[in-house]
Protein backbone atom coordinates (compact mmCIF):
# COMPACT_ATOMS: atom_id res chain seq x y z
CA UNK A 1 84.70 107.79 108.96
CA UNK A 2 87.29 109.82 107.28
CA UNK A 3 90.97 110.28 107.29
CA UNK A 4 92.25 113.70 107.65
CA UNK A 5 93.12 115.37 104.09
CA UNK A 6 96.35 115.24 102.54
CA UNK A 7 97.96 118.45 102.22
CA UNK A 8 98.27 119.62 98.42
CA UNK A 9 101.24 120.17 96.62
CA UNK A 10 102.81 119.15 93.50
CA UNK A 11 104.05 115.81 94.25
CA UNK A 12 104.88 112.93 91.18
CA UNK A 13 102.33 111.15 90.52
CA UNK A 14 104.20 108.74 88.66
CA UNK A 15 105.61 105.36 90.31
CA UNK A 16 109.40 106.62 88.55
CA UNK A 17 108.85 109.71 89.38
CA UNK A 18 109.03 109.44 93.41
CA UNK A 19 112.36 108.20 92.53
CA UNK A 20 113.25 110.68 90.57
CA UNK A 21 112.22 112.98 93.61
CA UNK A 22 114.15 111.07 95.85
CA UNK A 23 116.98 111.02 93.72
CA UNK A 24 117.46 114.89 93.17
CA UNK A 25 116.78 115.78 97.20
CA UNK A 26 118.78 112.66 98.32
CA UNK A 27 122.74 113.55 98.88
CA UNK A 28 124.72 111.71 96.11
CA UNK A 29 125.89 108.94 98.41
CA UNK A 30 122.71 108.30 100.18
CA UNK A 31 121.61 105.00 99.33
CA UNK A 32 118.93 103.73 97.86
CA UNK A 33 118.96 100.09 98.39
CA UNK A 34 120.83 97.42 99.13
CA UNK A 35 121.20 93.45 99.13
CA UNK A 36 123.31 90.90 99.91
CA UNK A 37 126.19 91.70 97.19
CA UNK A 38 126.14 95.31 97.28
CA UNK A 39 124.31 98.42 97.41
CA UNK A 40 123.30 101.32 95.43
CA UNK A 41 122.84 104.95 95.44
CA UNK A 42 119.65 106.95 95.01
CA UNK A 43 121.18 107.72 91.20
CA UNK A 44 122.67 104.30 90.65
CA UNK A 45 119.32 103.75 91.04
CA UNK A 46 117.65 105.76 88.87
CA UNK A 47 120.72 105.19 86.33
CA UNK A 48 119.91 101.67 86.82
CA UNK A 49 116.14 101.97 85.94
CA UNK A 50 117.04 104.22 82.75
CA UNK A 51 119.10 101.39 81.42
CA UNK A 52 116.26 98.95 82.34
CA UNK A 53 113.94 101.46 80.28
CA UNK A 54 116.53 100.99 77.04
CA UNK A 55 116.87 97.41 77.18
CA UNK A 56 113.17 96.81 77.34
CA UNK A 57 112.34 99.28 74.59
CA UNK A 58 115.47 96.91 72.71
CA UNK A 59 113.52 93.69 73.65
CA UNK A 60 110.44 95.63 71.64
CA UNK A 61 108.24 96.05 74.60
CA UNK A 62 105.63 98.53 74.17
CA UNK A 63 103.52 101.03 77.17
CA UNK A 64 101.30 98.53 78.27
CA UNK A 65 102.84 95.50 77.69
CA UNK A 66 103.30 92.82 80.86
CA UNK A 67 106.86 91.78 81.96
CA UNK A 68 106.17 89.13 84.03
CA UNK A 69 109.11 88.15 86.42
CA UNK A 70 109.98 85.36 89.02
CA UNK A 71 112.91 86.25 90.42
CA UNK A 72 114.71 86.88 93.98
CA UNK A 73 113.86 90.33 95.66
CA UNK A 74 117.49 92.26 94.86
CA UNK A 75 118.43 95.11 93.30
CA UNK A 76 118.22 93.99 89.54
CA UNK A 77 114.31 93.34 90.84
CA UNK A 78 114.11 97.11 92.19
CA UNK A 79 115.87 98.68 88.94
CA UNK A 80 113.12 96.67 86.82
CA UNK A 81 110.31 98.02 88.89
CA UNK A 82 111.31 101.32 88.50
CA UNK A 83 112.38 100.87 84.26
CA UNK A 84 109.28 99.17 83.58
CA UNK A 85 107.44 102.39 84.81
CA UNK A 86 109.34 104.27 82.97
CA UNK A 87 108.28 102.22 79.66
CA UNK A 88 104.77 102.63 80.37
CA UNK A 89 104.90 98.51 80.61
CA UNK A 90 103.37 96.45 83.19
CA UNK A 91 104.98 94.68 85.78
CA UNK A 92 104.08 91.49 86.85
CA UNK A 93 105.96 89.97 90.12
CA UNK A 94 105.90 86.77 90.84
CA UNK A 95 106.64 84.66 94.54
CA UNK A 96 109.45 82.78 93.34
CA UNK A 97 107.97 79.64 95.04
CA UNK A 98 104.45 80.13 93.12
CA UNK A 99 104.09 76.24 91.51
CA UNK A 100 103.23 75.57 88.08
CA UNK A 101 99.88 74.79 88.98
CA UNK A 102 99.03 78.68 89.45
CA UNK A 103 102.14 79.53 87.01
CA UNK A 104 100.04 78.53 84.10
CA UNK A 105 96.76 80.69 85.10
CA UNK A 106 98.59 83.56 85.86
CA UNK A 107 100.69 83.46 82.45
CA UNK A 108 96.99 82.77 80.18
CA UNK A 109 95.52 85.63 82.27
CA UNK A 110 98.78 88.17 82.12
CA UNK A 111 99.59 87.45 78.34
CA UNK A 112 103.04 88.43 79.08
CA UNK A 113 105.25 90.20 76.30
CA UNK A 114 107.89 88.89 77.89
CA UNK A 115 108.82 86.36 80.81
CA UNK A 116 112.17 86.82 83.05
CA UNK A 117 113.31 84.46 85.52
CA UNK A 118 115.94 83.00 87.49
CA UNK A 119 118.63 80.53 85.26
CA UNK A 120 117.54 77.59 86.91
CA UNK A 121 114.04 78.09 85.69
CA UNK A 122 114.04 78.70 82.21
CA UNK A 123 113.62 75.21 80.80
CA UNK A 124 111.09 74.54 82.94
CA UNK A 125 108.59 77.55 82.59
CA UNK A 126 109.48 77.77 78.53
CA UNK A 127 107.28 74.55 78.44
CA UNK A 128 104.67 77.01 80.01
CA UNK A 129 105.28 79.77 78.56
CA UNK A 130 104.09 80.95 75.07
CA UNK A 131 106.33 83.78 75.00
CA UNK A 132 110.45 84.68 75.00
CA UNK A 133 111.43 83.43 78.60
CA UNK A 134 114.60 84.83 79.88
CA UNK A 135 117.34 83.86 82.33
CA UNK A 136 118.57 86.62 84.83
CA UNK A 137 122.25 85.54 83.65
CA UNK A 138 120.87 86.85 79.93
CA UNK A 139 118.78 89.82 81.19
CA UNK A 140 120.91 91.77 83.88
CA UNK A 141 124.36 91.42 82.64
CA UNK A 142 122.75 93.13 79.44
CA UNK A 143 121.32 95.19 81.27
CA UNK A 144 124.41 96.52 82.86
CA UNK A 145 126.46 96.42 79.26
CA UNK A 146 123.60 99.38 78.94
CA UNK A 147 124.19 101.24 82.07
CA UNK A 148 127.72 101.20 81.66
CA UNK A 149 127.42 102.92 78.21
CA UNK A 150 125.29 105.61 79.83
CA UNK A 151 122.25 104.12 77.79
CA UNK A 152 118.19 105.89 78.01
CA UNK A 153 115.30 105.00 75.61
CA UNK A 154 115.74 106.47 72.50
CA UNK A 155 111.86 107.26 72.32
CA UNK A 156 110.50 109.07 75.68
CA UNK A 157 107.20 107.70 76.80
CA UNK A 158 104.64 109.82 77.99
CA UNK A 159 103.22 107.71 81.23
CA UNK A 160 99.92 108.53 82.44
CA UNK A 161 99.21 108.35 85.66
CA UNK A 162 96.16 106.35 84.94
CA UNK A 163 98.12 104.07 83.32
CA UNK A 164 98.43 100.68 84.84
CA UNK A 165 102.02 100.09 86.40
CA UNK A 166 102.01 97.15 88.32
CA UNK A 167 99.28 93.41 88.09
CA UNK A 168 99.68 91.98 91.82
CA UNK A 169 98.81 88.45 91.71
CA UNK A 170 96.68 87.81 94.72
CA UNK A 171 94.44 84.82 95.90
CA UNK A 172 90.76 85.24 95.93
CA UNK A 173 86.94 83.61 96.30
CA UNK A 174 87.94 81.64 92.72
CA UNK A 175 90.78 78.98 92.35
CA UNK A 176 93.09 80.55 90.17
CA UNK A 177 95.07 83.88 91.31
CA UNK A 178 93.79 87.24 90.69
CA UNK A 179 95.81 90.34 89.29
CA UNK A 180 94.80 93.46 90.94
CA UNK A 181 95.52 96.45 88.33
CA UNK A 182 97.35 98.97 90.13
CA UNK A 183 97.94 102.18 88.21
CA UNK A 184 100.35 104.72 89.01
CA UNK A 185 97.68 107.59 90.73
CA UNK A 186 96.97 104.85 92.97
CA UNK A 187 99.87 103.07 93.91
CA UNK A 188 101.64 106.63 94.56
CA UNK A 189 99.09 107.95 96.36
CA UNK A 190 98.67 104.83 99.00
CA UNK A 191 102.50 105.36 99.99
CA UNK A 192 102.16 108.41 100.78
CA UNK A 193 99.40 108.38 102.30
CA UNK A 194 100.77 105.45 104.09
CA UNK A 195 104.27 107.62 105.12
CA UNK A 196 101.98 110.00 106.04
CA UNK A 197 101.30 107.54 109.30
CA UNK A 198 104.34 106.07 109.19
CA UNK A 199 106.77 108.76 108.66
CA UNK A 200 109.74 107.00 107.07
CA UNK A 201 113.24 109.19 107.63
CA UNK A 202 116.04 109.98 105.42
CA UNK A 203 118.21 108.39 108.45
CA UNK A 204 115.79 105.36 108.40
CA UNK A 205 116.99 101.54 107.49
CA UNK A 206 113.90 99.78 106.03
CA UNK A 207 114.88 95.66 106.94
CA UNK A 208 112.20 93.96 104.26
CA UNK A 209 112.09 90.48 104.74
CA UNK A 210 109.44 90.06 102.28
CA UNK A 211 109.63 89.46 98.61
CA UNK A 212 109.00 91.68 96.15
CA UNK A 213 105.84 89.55 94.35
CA UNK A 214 103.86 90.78 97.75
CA UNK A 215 102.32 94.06 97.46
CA UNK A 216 103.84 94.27 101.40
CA UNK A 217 107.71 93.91 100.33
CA UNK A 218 106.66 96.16 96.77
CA UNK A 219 105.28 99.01 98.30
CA UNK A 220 108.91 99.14 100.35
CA UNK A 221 110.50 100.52 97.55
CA UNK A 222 107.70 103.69 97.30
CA UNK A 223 107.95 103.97 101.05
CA UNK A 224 111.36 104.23 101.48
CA UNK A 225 111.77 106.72 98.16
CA UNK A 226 109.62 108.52 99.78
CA UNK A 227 111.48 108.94 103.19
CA UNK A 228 114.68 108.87 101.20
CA UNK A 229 115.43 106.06 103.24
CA UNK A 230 118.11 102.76 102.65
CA UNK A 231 115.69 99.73 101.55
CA UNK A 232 117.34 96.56 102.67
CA UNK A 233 116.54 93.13 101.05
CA UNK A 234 116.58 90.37 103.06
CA UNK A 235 113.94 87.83 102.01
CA UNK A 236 116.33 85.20 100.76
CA UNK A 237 118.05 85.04 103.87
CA UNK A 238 118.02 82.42 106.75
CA UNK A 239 115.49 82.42 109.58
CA UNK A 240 118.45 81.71 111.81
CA UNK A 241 120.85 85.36 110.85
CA UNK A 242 117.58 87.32 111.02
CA UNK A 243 118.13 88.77 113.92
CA UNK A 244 121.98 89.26 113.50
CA UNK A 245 121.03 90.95 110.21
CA UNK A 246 118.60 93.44 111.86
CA UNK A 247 121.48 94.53 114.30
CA UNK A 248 124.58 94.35 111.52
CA UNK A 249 121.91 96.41 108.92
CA UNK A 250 121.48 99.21 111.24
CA UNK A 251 117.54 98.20 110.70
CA UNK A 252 115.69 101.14 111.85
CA UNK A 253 112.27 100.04 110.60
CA UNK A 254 111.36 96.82 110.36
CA UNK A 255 108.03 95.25 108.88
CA UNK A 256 106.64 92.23 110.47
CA UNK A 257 103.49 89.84 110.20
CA UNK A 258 103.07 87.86 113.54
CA UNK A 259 104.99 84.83 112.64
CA UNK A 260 107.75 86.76 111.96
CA UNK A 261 107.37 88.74 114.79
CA UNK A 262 107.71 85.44 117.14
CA UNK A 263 110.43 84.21 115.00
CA UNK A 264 112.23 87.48 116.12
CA UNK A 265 111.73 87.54 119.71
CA UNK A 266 112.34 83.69 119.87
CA UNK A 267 115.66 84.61 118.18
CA UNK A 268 116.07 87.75 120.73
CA UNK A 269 115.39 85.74 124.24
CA UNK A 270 118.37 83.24 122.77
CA UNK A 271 120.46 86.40 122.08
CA UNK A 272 119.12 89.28 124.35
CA UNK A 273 121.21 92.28 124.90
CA UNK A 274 122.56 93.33 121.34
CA UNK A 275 122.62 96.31 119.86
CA UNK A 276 119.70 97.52 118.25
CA UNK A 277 118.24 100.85 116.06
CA UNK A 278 114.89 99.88 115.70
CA UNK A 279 112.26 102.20 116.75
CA UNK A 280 109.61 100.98 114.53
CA UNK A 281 108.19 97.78 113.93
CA UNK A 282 104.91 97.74 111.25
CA UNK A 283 102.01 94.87 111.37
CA UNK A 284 100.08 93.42 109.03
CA UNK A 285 98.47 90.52 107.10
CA UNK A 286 97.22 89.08 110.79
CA UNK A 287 96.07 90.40 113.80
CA UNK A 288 99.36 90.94 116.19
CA UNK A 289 98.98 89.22 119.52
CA UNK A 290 99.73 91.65 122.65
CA UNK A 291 101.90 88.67 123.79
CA UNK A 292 104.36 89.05 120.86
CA UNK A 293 103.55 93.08 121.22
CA UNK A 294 104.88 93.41 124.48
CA UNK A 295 108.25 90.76 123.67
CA UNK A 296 109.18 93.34 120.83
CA UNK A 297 108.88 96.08 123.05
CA UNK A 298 110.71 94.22 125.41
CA UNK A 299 113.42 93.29 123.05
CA UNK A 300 113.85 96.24 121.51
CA UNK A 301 113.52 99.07 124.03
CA UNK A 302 111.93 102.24 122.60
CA UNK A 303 111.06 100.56 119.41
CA UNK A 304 107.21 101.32 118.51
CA UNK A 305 104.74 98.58 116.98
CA UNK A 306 101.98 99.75 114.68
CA UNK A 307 99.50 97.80 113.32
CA UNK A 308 98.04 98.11 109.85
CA UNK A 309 95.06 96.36 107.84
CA UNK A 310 94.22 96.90 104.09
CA UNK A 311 93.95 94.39 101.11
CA UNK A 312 95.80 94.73 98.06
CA UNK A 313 93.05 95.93 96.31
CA UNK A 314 93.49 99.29 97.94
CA UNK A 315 96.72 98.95 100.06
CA UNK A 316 96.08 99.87 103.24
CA UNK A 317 93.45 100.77 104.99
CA UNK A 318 94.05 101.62 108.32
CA UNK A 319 96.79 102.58 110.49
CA UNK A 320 96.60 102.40 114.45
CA UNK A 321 99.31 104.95 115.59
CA UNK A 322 101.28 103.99 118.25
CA UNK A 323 99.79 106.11 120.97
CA UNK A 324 96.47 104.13 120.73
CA UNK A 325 98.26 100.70 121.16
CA UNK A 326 97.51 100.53 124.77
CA UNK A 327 94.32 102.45 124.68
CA UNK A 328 92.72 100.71 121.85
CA UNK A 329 94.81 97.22 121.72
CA UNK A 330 92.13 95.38 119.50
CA UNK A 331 91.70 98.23 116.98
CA UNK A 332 93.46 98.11 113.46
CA UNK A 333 93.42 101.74 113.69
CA UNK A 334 92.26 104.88 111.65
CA UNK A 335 91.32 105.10 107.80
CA UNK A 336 94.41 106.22 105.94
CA UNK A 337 94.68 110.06 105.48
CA UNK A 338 92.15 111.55 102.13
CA UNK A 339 90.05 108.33 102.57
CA UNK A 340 87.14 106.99 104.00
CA UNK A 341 85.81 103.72 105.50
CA UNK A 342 81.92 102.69 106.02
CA UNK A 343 80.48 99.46 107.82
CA UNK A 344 77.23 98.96 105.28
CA UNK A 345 74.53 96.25 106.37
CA UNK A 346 73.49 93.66 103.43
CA UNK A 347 71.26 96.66 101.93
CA UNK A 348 73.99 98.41 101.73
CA UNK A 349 73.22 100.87 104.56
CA UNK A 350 75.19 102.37 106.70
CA UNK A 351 74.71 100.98 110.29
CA UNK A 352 75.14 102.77 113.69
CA UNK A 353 78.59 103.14 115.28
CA UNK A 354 80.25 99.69 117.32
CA UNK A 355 77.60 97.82 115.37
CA UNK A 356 79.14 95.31 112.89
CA UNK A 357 79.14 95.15 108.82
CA UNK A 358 80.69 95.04 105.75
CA UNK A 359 83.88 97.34 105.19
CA UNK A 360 83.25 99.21 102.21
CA UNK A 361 86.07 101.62 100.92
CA UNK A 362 86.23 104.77 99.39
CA UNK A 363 89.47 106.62 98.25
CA UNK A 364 92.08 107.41 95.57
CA UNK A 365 93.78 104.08 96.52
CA UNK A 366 90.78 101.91 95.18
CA UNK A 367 92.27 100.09 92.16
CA UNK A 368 89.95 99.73 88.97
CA UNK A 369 89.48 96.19 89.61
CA UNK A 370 90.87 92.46 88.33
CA UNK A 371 92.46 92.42 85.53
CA UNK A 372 90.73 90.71 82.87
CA UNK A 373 88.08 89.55 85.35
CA UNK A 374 84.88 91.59 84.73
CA UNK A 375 82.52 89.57 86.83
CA UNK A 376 84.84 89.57 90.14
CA UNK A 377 85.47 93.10 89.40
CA UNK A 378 81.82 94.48 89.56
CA UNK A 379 81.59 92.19 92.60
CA UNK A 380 83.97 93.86 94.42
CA UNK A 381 84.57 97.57 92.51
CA UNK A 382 81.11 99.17 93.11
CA UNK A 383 79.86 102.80 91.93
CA UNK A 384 77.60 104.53 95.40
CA UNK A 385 74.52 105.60 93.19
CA UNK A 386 74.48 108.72 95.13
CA UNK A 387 77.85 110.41 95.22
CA UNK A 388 79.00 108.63 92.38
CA UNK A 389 82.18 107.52 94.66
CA UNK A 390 84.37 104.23 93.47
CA UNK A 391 84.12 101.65 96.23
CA UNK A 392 85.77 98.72 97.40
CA UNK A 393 83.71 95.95 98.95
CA UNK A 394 86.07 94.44 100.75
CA UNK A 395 84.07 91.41 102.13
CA UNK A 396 85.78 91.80 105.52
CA UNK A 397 83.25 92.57 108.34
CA UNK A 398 83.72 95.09 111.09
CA UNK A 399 82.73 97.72 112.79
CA UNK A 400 83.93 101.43 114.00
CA UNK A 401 83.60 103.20 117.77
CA UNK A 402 82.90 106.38 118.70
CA UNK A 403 86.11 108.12 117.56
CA UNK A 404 86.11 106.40 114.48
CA UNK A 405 88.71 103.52 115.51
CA UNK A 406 88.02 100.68 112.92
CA UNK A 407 87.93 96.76 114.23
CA UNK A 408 88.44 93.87 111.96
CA UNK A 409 85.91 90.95 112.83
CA UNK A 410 86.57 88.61 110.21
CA UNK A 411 85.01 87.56 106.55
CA UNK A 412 81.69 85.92 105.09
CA UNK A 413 83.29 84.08 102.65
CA UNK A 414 86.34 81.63 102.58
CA UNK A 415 89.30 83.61 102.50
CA UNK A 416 91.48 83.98 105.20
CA UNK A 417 95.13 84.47 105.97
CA UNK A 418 98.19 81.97 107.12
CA UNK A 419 101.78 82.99 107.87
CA UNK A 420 101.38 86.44 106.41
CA UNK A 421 99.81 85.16 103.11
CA UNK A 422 96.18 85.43 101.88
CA UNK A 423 94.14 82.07 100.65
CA UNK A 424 91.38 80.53 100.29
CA UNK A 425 89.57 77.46 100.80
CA UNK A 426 88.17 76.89 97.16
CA UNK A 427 91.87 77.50 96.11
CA UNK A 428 93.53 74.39 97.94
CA UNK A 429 90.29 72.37 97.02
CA UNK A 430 91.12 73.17 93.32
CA UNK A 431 94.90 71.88 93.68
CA UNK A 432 94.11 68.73 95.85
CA UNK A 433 91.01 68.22 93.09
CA UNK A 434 93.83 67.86 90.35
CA UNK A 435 95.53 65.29 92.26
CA UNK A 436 94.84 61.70 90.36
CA UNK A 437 93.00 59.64 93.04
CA UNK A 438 90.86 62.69 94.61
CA UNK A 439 87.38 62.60 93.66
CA UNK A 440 86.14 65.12 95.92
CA UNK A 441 88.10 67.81 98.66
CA UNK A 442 86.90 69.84 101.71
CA UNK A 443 89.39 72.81 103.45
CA UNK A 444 89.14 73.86 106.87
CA UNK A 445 90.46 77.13 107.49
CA UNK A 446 93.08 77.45 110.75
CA UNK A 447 91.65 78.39 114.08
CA UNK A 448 93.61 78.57 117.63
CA UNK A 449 93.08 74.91 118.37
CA UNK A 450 93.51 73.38 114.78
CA UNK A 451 96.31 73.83 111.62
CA UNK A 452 94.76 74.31 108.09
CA UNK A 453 93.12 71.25 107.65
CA UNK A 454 91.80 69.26 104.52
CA UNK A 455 89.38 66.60 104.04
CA UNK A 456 89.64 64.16 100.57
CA UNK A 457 87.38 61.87 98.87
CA UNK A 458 90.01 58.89 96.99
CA UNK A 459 92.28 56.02 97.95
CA UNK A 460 95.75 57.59 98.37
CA UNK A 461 97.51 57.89 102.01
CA UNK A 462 97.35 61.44 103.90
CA UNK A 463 100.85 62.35 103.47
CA UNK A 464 100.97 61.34 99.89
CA UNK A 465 98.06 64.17 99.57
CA UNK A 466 99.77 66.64 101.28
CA UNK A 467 102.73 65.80 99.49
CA UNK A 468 101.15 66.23 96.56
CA UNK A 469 99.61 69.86 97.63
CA UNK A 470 103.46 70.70 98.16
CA UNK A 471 103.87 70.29 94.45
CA UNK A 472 100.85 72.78 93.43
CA UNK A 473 100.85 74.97 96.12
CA UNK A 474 103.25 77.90 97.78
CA UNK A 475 104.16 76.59 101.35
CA UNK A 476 102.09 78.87 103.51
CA UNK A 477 99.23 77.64 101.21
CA UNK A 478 100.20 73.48 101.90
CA UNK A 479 97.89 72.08 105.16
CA UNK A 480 99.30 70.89 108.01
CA UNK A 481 96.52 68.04 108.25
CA UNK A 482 94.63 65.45 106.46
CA UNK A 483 91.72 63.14 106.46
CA UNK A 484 90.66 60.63 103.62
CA UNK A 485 87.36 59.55 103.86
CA UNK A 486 84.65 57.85 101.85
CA UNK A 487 82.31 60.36 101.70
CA UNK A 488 82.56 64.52 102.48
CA UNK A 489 79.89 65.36 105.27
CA UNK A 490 77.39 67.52 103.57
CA UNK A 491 74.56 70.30 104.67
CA UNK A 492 70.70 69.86 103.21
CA UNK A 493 71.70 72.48 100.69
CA UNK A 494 74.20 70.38 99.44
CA UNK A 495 77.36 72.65 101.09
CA UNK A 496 80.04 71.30 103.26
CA UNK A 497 79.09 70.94 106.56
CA UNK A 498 81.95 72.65 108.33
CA UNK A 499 80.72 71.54 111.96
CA UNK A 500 81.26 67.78 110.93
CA UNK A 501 84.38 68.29 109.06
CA UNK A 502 85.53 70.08 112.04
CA UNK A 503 84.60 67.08 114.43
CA UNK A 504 86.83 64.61 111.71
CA UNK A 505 90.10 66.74 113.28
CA UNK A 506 89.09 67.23 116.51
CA UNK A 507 92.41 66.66 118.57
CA UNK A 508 94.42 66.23 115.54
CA UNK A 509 98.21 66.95 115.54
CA UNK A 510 99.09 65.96 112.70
């Protein structure tokens, strides 16, 4: 099952260069981006980036170097994305809410050059940190002394496109986070292969509630380059002005996962009636209900809802165009255009159409693999013996009709997702295990009837657990329940038994 090609030109293939594209077509007062104290330009932008480019090459940062940064999603964030490209160095965003817990994995795996952060957090990740750790009161306001003086990099980089651009931290089958290498060739080609779907609009208003640190909220800033679009920032903002802020934006476009989407139309039936641009509203991280479906539509008249699926480790996927919605309501649509998708059985054969398997992968958007991670990489990178093809084994399990529609039936291992975010269960067993007093930890994943659920060997009180897990874990990633027992039900093979530790919740609320 194959997208339909791309048609050739001579696009950049260079995560800088779309905005340099962007910034020569765009009108000189188009804008770029904006946040909640102020907004730039497509060439503030790029003027921004250039002086981002000087001051790194200042701090002594090198082409392939990681800046690793934990800060809000605004426009210093956007000009750092783009002027870390331009080094040749390697970004590395960070959820401003990830705890030390991961913090320390992810800085021994990165081996940042250099760490930027908000004020607040200096003191408290230097003790982490083996490297220079910077405030965003030190970093920006030099970084404007530079933009102000016209500043660029004294020594031009040459920046391959195979060149590694961004490390997305991601959870996975192992306890610690995961950076998925994205190069350049990659990272451009997925957005526009993506905006081929999507078609973003030079008249478009991109609302992105999500931060930066998720490859959902980064790939906002290629997307709306490429539609010469106005990127607005909004992920530090109060559930309870969402909805005024769609309207007062001018939000055209609007990218949701489903508890976002029910957040909106809860906020919508309180104020119905307002005036609204939308005509797009894009899905993913979680299947959409058609409940919450037809309450956007309902909401906001005319606007379309397309859902998406992909993992980080390629992007995206699929796309399910609008038109299908109603015909197809349970697919997650059609591989991405110049790629292809197969459902392989364990041999790794391809199995009849509407019969299910593993989705496996192929495309220019499959990154290399996990950076500095050689045995999860060959797990999930795979060379086809035949064609010689790259492959991503994505451990997801579906299957494909008759005109080529792909549906998403779940995974074999432990990962799953909760309020937009990806997990797993040997994750949150690693953070309760490092609680003093837990001797031994079990982790439901959510279904329909039951919260994210987990089950502890020790003598300390529920809530003091959970309590605990708030101090290691992001919040999506914290259960909503827990047992303490003596003893963790067990299989013969010496495996959790998930039916028993199932039954220990059974009508549990909290």
């Amino acid at each position: 099952m194959s997208g339909d090609a791309i048609p050739q030109a001579e696009p950049a293939v260079l995560v800088h260069g779309v905005l340099d594209e962007a910034t020569a077509d765009a009108a000189p007062d188009a804008v770029a981006v904006s946040d909640r104290d102020g907004r730039w330009t497509y060439r503030e932008l790029a003027e921004h980036s250039h002086a981002v480019d000087a001051w790194l090459e200042a701090r002594g940062v090198r082409p392939g170097d990681r800046v690793l940064v934990q800060l809000p999603s605004n426009r210093a964030l956007v000009a750092l994305f783009y002027g870390t490209a331009r080094r040749g160095a390697v970004l590395v965003p960070l959820n401003p809410g990830m705890k030390d817990y991961h913090l320390r994995s992810v800085l021994g795996n990165a081996e940042p050059r250099l760490v930027i952060v908000a004020d607040t957090a200096v003191e408290r990740i230097a003790e982490l940190s083996p490297v220079e750790v910077l405030g965003s009161g030190e970093f920006w306001p030099e970084v404007t002394a530079l933009h102000a003086a016209g500043a660029r990099a004294a020594e031009a980089r040459r920046v391959d496109a195979d060149d590694v651009a961004v490390l997305v931290y991601t959870s996975g089958s192992t306890a610690a986070p995961k950076g998925v290498i994205c190069p350049h060739r990659q990272m451009v080609f997925a957005s526009r292969a993506i905006n081929q779907e999507l078609g973003y609009r030079p008249d478009d208003v991109v609302f992105c509630r999500f931060p930066i640190s998720w490859d959902y909220g980064l790939y906002k800033i290629l997307l709306a380059a490429l539609g010469r679009s106005e990127l607005v920032l909004a992920d530090t903002d109060s559930d309870l002005v969402l909805l005024r802020r769609i309207r007062e934006s001018g939000a055209t476009v609007v990218p949701i996962v489903p508890s976002l989407a029910a957040m909106i139309c809860s906020l919508a039936d309180r104020d119905p009636g307002g005036e609204s641009r939308v005509r797009m509203f894009t899905n993913t991280g979680a299947a959409l209900p058609k409940t919450t479906v037809d309450a956007l539509r309902t909401a906001f008249p005319g606007a379309e809802v397309i859902r998406q699926f992909g993992q980080t480790e390629c992007k995206r996927i699929s796309v399910l165009p609008p038109a299908f919605e109603d015909m197809k309501p349970t697919s997650v649509g059609r591989p991405l255009p110049g790629t292809r998708v197969l459902i392989l059985d364990e041999d790794g054969v391809e199995v009849p159409t509407g019969v299910a398997g593993e989705i496996v992968v192929e495309g220019p958007h499959v990154m290399p693999g996990y950076w500095r991670a050689p045995e999860l990489t060959a797990k999930a990178f795979r060379t086809d013996p035949a064609s010689g093809q790259r492959r991503l084994h994505t451990g997801d399990f579906g299957s494909v009709d008759e005109d080529g529609f792909l549906y998403y039936e779940g995974r074999r291992d432990d990962m799953f997702k909760r309020k937009g975010v990806r997990m797993s269960t040997i994750e949150i067993e690693a953070a309760a295990m490092d609680i003093p007093g837990v001797q031994a930890a079990a982790t439901l994943p959510p279904t329909e009837d039951r919260d994210l659920a987990v089950c502890v060997v020790g003598d300390l009180a529920p809530h003091t657990v959970l309590r605990e897990l708030s101090l290691r874990l992001e919040p999506a990633k914290v259960p909503g329940l827990c047992r303490v027992v003596d003893e963790l039900p067990l299989t013969l093979h010496g495996k959790h038994d998930r039916q028993k530790l199932a039954q220990l919740f059974e009508g549990a609320t909290s």
